[in-house]
Protein backbone atom coordinates (compact mmCIF):
# COMPACT_ATOMS: atom_id res chain seq x y z
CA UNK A 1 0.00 0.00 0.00
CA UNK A 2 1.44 3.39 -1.29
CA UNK A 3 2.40 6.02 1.13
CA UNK A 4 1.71 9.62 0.42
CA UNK A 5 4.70 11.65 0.39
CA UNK A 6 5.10 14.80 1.82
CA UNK A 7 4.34 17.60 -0.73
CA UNK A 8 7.25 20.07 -2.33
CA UNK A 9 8.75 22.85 -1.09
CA UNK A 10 6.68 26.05 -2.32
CA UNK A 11 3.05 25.85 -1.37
CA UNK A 12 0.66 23.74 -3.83
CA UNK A 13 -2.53 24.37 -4.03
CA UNK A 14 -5.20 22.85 -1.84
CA UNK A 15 -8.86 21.47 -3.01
CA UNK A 16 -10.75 24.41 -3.35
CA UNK A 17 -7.67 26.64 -4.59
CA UNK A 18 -6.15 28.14 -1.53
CA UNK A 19 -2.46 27.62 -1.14
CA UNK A 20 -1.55 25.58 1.94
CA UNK A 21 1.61 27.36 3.96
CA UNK A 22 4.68 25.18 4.77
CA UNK A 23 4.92 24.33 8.49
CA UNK A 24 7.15 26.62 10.54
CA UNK A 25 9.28 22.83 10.89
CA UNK A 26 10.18 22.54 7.95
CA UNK A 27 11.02 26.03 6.36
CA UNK A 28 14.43 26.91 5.73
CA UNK A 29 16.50 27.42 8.70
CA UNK A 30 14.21 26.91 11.28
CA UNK A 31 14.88 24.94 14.25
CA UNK A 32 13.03 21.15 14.66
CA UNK A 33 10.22 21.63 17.70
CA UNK A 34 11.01 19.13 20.45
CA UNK A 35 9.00 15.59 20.23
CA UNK A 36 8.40 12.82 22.39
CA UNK A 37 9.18 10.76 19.82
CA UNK A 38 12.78 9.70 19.76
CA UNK A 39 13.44 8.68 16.17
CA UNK A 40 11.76 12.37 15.14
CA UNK A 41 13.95 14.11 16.61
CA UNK A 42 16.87 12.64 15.02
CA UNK A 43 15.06 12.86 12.00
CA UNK A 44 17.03 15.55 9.96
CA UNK A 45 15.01 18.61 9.20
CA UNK A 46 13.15 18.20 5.72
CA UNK A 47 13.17 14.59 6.05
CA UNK A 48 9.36 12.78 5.64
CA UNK A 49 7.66 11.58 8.40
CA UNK A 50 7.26 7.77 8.32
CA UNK A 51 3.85 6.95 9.17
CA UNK A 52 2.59 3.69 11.02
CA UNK A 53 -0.93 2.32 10.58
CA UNK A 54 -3.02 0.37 13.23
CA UNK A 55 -5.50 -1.77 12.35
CA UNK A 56 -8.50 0.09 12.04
CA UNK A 57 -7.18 3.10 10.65
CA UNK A 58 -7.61 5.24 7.63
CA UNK A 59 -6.74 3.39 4.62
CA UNK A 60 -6.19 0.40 5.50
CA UNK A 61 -8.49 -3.02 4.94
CA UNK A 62 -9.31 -4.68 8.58
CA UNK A 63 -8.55 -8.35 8.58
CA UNK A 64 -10.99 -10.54 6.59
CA UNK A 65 -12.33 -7.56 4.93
CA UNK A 66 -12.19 -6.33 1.42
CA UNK A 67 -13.07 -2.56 2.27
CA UNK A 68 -10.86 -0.19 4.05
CA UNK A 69 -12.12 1.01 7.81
CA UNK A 70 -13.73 4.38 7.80
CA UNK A 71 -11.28 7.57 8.22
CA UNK A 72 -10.94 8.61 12.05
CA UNK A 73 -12.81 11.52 12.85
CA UNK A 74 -10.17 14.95 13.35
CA UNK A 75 -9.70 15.81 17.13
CA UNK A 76 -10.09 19.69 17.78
CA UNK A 77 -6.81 20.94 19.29
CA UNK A 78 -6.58 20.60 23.18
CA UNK A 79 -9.71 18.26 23.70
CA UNK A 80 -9.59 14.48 24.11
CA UNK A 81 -10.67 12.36 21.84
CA UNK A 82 -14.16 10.64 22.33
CA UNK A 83 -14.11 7.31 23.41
CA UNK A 84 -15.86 4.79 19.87
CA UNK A 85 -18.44 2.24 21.37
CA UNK A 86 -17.76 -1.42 21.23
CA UNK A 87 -20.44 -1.98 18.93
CA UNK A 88 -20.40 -0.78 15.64
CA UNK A 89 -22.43 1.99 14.02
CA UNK A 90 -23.19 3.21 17.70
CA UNK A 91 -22.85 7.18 18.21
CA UNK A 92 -20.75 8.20 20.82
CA UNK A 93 -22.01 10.36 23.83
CA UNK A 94 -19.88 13.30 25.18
CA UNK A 95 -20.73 14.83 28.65
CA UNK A 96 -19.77 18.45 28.79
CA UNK A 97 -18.68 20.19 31.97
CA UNK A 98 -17.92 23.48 32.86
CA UNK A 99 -15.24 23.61 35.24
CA UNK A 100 -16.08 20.80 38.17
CA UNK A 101 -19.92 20.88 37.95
CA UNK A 102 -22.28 19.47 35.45
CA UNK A 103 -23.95 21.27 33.40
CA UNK A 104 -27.72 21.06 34.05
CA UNK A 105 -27.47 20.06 37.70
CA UNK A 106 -31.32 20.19 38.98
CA UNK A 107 -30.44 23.01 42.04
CA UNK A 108 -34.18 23.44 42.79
CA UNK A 109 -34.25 19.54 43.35
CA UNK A 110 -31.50 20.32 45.89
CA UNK A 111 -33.23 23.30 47.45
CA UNK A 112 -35.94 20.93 48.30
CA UNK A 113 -34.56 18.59 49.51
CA UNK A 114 -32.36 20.36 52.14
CA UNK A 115 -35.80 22.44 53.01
CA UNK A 116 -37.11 18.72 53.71
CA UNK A 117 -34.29 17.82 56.23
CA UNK A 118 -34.40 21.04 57.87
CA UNK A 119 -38.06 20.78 58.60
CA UNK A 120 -37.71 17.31 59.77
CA UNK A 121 -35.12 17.93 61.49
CA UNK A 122 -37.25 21.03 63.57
CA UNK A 123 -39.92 18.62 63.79
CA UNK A 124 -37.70 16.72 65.82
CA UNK A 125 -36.45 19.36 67.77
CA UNK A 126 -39.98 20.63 68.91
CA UNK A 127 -40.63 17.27 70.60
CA UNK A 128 -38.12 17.69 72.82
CA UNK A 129 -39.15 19.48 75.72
CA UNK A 130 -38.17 23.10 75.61
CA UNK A 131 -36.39 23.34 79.44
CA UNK A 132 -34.16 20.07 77.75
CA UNK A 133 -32.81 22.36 74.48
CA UNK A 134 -32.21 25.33 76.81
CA UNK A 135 -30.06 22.76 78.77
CA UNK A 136 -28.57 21.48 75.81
CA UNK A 137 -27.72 24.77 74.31
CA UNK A 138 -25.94 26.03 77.26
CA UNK A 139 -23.75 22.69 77.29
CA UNK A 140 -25.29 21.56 80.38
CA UNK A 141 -25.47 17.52 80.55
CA UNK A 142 -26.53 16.47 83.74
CA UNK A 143 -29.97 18.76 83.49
CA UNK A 144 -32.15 19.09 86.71
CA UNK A 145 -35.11 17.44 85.83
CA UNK A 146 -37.71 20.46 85.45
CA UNK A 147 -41.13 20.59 87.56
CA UNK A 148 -44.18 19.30 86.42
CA UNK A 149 -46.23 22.23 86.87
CA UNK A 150 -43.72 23.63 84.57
CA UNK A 151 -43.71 21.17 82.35
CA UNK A 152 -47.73 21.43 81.89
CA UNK A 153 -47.83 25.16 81.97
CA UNK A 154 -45.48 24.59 78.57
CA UNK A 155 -47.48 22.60 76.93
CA UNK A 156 -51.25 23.15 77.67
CA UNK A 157 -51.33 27.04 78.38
CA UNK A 158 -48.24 28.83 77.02
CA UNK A 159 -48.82 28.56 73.30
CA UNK A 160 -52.44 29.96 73.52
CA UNK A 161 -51.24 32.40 75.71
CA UNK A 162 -49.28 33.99 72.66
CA UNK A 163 -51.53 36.82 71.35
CA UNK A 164 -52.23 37.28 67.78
CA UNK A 165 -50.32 40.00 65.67
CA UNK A 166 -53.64 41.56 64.71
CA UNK A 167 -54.57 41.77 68.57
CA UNK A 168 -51.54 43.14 69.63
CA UNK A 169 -50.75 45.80 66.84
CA UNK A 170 -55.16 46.67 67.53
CA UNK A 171 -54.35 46.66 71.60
CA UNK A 172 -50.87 48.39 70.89
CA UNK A 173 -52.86 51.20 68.99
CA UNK A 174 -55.62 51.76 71.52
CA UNK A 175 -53.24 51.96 74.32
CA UNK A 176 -52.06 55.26 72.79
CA UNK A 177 -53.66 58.47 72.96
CA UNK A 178 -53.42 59.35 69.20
CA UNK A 179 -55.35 56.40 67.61
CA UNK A 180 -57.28 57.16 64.62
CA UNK A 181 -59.55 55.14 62.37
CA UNK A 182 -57.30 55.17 59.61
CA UNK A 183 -53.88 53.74 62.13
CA UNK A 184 -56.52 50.62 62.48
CA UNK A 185 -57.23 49.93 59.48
CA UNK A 186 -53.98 49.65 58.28
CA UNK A 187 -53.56 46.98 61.08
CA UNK A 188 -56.54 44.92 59.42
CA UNK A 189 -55.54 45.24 56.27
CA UNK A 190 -53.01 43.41 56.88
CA UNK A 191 -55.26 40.47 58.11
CA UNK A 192 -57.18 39.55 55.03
CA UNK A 193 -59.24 36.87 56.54
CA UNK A 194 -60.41 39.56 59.47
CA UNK A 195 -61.18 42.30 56.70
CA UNK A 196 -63.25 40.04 55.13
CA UNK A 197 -64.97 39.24 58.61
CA UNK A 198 -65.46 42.59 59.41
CA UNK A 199 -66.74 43.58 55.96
CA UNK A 200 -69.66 41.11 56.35
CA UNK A 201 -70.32 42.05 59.76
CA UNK A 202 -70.90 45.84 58.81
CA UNK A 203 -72.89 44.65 55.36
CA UNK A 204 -75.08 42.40 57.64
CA UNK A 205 -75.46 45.85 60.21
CA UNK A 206 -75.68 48.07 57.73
CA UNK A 207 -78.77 48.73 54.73
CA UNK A 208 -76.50 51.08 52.97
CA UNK A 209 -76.49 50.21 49.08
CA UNK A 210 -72.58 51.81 48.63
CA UNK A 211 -70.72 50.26 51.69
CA UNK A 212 -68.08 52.97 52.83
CA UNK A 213 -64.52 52.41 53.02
CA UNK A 214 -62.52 50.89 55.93
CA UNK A 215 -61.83 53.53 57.91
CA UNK A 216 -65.82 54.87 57.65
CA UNK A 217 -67.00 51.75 58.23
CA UNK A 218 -64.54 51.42 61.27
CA UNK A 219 -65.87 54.89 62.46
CA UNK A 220 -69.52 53.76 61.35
CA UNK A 221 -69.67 50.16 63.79
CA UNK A 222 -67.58 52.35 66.27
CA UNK A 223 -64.08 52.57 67.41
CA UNK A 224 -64.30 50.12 70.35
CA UNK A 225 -66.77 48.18 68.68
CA UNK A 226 -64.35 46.79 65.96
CA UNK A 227 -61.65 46.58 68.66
CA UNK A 228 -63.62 44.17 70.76
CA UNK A 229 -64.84 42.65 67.66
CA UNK A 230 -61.64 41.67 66.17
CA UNK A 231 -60.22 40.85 69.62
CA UNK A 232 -62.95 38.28 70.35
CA UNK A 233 -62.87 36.52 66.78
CA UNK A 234 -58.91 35.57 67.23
CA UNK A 235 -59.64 34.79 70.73
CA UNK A 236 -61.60 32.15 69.44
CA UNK A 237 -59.87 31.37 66.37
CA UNK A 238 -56.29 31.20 68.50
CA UNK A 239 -57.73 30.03 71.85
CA UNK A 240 -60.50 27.41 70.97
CA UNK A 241 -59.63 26.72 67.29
CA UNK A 242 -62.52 27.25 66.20
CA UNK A 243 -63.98 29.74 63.34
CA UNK A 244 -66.83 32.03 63.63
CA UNK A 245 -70.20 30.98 62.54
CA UNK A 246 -72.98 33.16 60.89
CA UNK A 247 -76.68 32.58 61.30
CA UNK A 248 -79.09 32.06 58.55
CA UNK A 249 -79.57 35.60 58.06
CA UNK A 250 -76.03 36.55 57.47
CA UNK A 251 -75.55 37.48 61.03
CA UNK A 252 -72.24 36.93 63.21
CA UNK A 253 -73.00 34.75 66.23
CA UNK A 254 -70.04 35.61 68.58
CA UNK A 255 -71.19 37.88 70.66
CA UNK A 256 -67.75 39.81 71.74
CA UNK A 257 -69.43 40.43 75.58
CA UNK A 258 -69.38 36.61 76.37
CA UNK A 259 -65.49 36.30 75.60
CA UNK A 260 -64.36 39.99 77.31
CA UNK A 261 -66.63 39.75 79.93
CA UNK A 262 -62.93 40.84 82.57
CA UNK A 263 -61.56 43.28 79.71
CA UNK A 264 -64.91 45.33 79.24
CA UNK A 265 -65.58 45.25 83.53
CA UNK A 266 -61.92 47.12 84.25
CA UNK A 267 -62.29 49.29 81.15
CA UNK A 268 -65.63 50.28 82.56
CA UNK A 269 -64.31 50.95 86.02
CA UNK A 270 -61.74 52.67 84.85
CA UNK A 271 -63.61 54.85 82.55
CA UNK A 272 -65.83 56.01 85.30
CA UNK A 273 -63.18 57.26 87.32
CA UNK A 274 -61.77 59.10 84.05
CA UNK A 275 -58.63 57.20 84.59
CA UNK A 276 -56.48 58.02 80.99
CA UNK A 277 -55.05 54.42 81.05
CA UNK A 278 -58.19 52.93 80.51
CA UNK A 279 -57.38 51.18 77.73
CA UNK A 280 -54.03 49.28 79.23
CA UNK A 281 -56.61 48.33 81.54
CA UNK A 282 -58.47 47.01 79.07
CA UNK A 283 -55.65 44.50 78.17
CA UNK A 284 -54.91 43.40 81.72
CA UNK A 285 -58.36 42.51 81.67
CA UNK A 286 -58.35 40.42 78.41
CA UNK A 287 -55.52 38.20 80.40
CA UNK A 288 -58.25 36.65 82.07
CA UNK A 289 -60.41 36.50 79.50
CA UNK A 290 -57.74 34.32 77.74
CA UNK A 291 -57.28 32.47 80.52
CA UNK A 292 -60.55 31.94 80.98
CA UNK A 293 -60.80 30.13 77.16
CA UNK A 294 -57.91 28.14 77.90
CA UNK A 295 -59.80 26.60 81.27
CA UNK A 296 -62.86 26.04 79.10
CA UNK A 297 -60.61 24.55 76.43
CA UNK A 298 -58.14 22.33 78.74
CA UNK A 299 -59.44 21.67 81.86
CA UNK A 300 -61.76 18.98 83.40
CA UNK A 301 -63.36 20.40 86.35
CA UNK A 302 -64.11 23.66 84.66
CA UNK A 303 -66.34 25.34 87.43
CA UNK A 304 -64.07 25.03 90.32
CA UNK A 305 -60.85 26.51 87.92
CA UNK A 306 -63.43 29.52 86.68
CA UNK A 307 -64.36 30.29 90.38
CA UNK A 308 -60.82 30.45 91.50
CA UNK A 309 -60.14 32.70 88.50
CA UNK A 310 -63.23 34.81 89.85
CA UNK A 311 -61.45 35.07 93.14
CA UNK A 312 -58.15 36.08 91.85
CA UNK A 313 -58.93 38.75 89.67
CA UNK A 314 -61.71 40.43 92.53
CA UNK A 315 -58.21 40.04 94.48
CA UNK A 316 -56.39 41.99 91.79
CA UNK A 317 -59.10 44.39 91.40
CA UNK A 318 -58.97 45.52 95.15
CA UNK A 319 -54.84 45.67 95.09
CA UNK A 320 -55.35 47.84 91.45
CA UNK A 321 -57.51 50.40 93.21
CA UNK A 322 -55.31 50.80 96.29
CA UNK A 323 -52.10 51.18 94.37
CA UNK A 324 -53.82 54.12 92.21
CA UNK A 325 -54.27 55.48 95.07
CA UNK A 326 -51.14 55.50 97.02
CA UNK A 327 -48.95 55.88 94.21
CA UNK A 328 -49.78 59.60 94.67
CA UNK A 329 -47.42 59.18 97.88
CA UNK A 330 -44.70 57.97 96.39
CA UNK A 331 -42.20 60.41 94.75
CA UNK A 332 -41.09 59.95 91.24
CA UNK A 333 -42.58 57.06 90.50
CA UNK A 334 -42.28 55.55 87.09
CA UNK A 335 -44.50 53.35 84.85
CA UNK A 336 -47.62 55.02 85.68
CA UNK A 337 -49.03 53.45 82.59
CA UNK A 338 -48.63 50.07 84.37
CA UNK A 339 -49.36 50.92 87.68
CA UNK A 340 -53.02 49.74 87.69
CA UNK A 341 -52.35 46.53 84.91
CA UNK A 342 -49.57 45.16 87.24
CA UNK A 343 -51.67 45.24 90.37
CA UNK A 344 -54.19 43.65 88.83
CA UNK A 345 -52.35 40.32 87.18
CA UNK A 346 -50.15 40.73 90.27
CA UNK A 347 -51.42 37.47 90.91
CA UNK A 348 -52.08 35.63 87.46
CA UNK A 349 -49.56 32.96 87.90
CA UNK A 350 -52.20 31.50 90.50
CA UNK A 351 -54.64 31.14 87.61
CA UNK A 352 -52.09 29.53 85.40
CA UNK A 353 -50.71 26.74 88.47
CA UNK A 354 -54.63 26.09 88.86
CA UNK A 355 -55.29 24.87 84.96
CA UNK A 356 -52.45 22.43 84.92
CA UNK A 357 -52.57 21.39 88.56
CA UNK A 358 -56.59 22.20 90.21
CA UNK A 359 -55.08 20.49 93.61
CA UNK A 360 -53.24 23.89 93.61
CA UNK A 361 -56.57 25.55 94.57
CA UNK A 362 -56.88 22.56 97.43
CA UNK A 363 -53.28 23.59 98.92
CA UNK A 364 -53.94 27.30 99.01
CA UNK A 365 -57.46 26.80 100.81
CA UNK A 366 -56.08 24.44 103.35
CA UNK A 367 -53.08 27.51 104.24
CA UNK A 368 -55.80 29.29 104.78
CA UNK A 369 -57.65 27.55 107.03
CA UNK A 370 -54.59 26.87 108.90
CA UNK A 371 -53.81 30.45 108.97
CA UNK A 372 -50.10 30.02 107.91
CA UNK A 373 -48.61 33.50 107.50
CA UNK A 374 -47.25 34.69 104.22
CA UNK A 375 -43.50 33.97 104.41
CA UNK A 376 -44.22 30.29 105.52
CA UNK A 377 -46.57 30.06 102.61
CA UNK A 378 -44.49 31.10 100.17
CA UNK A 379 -41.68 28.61 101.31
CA UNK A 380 -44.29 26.34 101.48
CA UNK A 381 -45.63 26.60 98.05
CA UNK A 382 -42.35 25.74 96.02
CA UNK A 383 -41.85 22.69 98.14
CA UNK A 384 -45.31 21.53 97.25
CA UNK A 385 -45.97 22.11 94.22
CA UNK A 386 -42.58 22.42 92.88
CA UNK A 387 -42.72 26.36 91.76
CA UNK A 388 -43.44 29.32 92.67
CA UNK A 389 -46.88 31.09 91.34
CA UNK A 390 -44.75 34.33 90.90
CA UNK A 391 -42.77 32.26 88.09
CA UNK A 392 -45.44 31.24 86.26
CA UNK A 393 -46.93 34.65 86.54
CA UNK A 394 -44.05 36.36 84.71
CA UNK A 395 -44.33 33.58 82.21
CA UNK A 396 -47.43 34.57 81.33
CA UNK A 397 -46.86 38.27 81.26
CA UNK A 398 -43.86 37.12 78.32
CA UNK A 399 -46.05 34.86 76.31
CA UNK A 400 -49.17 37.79 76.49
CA UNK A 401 -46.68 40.24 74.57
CA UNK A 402 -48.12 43.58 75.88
CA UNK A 403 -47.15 43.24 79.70
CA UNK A 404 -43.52 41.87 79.08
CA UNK A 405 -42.18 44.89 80.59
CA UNK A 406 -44.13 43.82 83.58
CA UNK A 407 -41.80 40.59 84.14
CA UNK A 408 -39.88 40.69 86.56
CA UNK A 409 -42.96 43.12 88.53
CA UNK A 410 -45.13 40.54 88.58
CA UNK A 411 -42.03 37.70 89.43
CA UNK A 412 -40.28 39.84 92.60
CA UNK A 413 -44.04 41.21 93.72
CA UNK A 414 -43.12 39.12 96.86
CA UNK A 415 -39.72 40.47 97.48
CA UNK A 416 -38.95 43.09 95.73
CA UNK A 417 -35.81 44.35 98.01
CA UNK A 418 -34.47 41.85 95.40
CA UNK A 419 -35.05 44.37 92.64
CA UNK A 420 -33.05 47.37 94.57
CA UNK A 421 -29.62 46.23 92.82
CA UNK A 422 -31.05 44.18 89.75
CA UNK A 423 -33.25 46.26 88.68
CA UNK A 424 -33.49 49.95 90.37
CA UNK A 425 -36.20 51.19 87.74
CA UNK A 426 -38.31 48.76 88.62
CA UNK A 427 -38.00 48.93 92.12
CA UNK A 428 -40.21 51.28 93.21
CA UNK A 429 -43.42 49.61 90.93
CA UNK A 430 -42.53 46.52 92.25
CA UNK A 431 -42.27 47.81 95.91
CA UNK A 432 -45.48 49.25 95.19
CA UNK A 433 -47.37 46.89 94.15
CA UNK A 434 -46.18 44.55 96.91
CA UNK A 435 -47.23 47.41 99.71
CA UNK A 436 -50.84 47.27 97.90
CA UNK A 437 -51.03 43.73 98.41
CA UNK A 438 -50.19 43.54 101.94
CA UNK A 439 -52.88 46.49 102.50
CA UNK A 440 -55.54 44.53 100.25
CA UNK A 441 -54.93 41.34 102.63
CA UNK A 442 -54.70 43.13 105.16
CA UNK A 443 -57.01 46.26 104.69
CA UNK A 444 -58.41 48.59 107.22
CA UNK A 445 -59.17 52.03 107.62
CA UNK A 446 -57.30 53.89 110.04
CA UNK A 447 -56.09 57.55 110.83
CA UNK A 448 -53.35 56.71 112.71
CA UNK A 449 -49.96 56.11 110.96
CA UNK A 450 -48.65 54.17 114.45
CA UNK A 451 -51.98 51.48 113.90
CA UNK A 452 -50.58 48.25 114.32
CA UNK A 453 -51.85 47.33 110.74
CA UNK A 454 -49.38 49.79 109.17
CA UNK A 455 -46.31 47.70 110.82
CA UNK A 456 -48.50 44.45 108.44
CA UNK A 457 -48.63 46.83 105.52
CA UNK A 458 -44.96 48.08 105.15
CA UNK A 459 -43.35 44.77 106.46
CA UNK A 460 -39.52 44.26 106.65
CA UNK A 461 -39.34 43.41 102.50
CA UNK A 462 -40.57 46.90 102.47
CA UNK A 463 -37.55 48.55 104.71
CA UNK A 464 -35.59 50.24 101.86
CA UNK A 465 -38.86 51.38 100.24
CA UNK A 466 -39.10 55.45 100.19
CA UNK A 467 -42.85 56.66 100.39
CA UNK A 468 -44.88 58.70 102.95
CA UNK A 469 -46.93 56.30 105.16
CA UNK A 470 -48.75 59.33 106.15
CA UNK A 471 -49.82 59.84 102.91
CA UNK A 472 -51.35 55.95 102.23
CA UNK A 473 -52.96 55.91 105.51
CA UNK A 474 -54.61 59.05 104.71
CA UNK A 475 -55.73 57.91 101.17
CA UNK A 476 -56.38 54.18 102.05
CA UNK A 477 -58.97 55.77 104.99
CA UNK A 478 -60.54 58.39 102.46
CA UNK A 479 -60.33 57.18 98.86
CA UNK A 480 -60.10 53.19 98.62
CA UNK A 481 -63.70 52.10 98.61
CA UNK A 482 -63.49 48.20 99.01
């Protein structure tokens, strides 16, 4: 089989006329480029390559065949040859890259799936009780196992304890003195499924044939209509879990009264008395309202959990109006705006140990029978029960949202000396509100600021407490009416 030689000097022409170039090898004078071949390079310059054929290649007839094997197809300069296919007439398949990732790679596929781990793996987070991940976080192995009554108050009465954004931006609003129709509305529009609620509500009202717009059908139902309106719907919605229903008429059937019935009583009160926090009242109130839904939703004995509620908040009504009143005597006294709220849930952790644990209500009842003094009972009640009511108290002033700044009031109410070097802005509130307690459990009217009683009412918690005893006897005798 004849060899090709290599063509002439000069440059002959190519199929299709153009002249081909010698290469820069073999021109005159130019120096051989290195090869890995050994015999090429001592090849003399100008010499012809000699050329080997494989079987298989161009040219040449494959064993037991009379044709010659196809011409290999040219390899583009710097990329490897693609790998021929064992059987014959098959196509080769190239996978392109670009740089160390495949082109094509399904990243939204990915996405997914690392969304699915992560929720699984906070699925499995959230059954692990939430006093064991605080211990785990901090590194802490051997964990003290936490109280029951702790554990329940986590589980049953926390979560619906957390109020709705829509309740707290409407109760956030009211509690100022600037709120206007059109602040509110921009707080339900942001609640489509309320809007909607309220718009059928005013429609069913209403026999206008152009309905007005938000903010004049807000003014048209009436400020603190809508506000107890849309408070009692997510009450039910995030309390009970349940939806409100509409007659056959197109009527609402909640009937906001039945669900506020503590939040509309202190707003009254307080409106009567022209107090200008009226409307933080208003919220202190709802606490037991909320409360009150969780006992219907949770608890067994309902009756006995509702009357103790009763109890409590009478309690915290009586230490409320006493602490308006001899907060006058006390000189530079901040929070004002809290002053009646944080008397009144003074006591709300009581409420809270009687849903998960009703014997609660048993223990305090026998004290009292017994007559066991304060300080014994409040060693007492740890020991028994495991925790303190003034813990679970401030947790449910941080789960409510609008009395966290309350916290550590309603937690120290007890001692609040404790408070002097933690805390000194809160110490006088919380010094306060503890000196209204002892007077409501303790109450008489006197005129004489060397009564025995006042030695009860400023006890030795009370020591470093600055205020004018003249001044509370004085307004306890002539103001409190109880």
């Amino acid at each position: 089989m004849a060899i090709d030689k290599p063509p002439p000097k000069g440059s002959p022409a190519a199929p299709g006329g153009q002249s081909i170039k010698p290469s820069p090898q073999v021109q005159s004078g130019a120096k051989p480029a290195p090869s890995a071949n050994p015999t090429a390079a001592a090849r003399p310059a100008g010499a012809p390559a000699q050329t080997t054929l494989k079987p298989g290649t161009s040219g040449q007839k494959l064993p037991g065949s009379s044709t010659p094997a196809k011409p290999a197809a040219p390899v583009g300069f710097g990329r490897p040859a693609p790998v021929a296919s064992n059987k014959p007439g098959t196509p080769s398949r190239v996978t392109l890259s670009k740089g160390h990732s495949k082109i094509g790679v399904n990243f939204k596929a990915q996405e997914r799936k690392s969304d699915e781990e992560r929720k699984a793996r906070e699925e499995q987070e959230a059954q692990v009780p939430v006093e064991d991940r605080v211990f785990a976080a901090l590194g802490i192995k051997d964990a003290p196992k936490a109280p029951e009554v702790f554990s329940l108050f986590m589980d049953k009465v926390a979560p619906k304890l957390v109020l709705p954004d829509t309740s707290w931006y409407i109760l956030e609003a009211f509690s100022n003195i600037d709120v206007t129709a059109e602040k509110v509305s921009h707080i339900l529009k942001a609640n489509p499924y309320f809007e909607d609620l309220f718009y059928r509500v005013v429609t069913s009202l209403s026999k206008r044939e152009v309905m007005p717009s938000l903010e004049g059908a807000i003014v048209l139902l009436g400020m603190q209509n809508f506000r107890n309106l849309m408070i009692a719907a997510q009450l039910q919605r995030s309390v009970l879990g349940t939806h409100p229903e509409w007659d056959k008429d197109g009527k609402l059937k909640l009937t906001p009264a039945e669900f506020l019935k503590y939040a509309l009583k202190t707003e009254e009160q307080l409106v009567n008395k022209k107090n200008e926090y009226s409307d933080t009242a208003y919220a202190a109130g709802l606490v037991f309202d909320v409360l009150a839904a969780v006992t219907n939703a949770v608890c067994e004995d309902k009756k006995k959990v509702l009357g103790f509620l009763d109890a409590v908040y009478n309690h915290g009504m009586r230490t409320a109006q006493i602490a308006t009143e001899i907060a006058k005597c006390v000189p530079d006294l901040g929070f004002q705006k809290y002053v009646f709220s944080a008397a009144l849930i003074h006591d709300i952790g009581k409420v809270g140990m009687a849903i998960v644990r009703p014997n609660y209500i048993n223990f305090l009842e026998e004290m009292r029978k017994k007559e066991i003094s304060r300080p014994i009972r409040n060693y007492l009640e740890p020991e028994t029960m495991g925790l303190d009511h003034s813990v679970i108290g401030a947790l449910v002033c941080h789960f409510y949202r609008m009395f966290r700044p309350l916290e550590k009031v309603v937690q120290f109410h007890h001692e609040p000396y404790l408070l002097r070097s933690r805390n000194k802005n809160l110490f006088p509130i919380t010094a306060l509100i503890c000196l209204a307690t002892n007077i409501a459990n303790n109450f008489k009217k006197t005129d004489k600021s060397d009564d025995p009683v006042v030695s009860l009412w400023k006890g030795p918690e009370l020591q470093d407490f600055r205020v004018d005893m003249r001044g509370v006897v004085n307004a306890v005798a002539k103001n409190v009416q109880i």
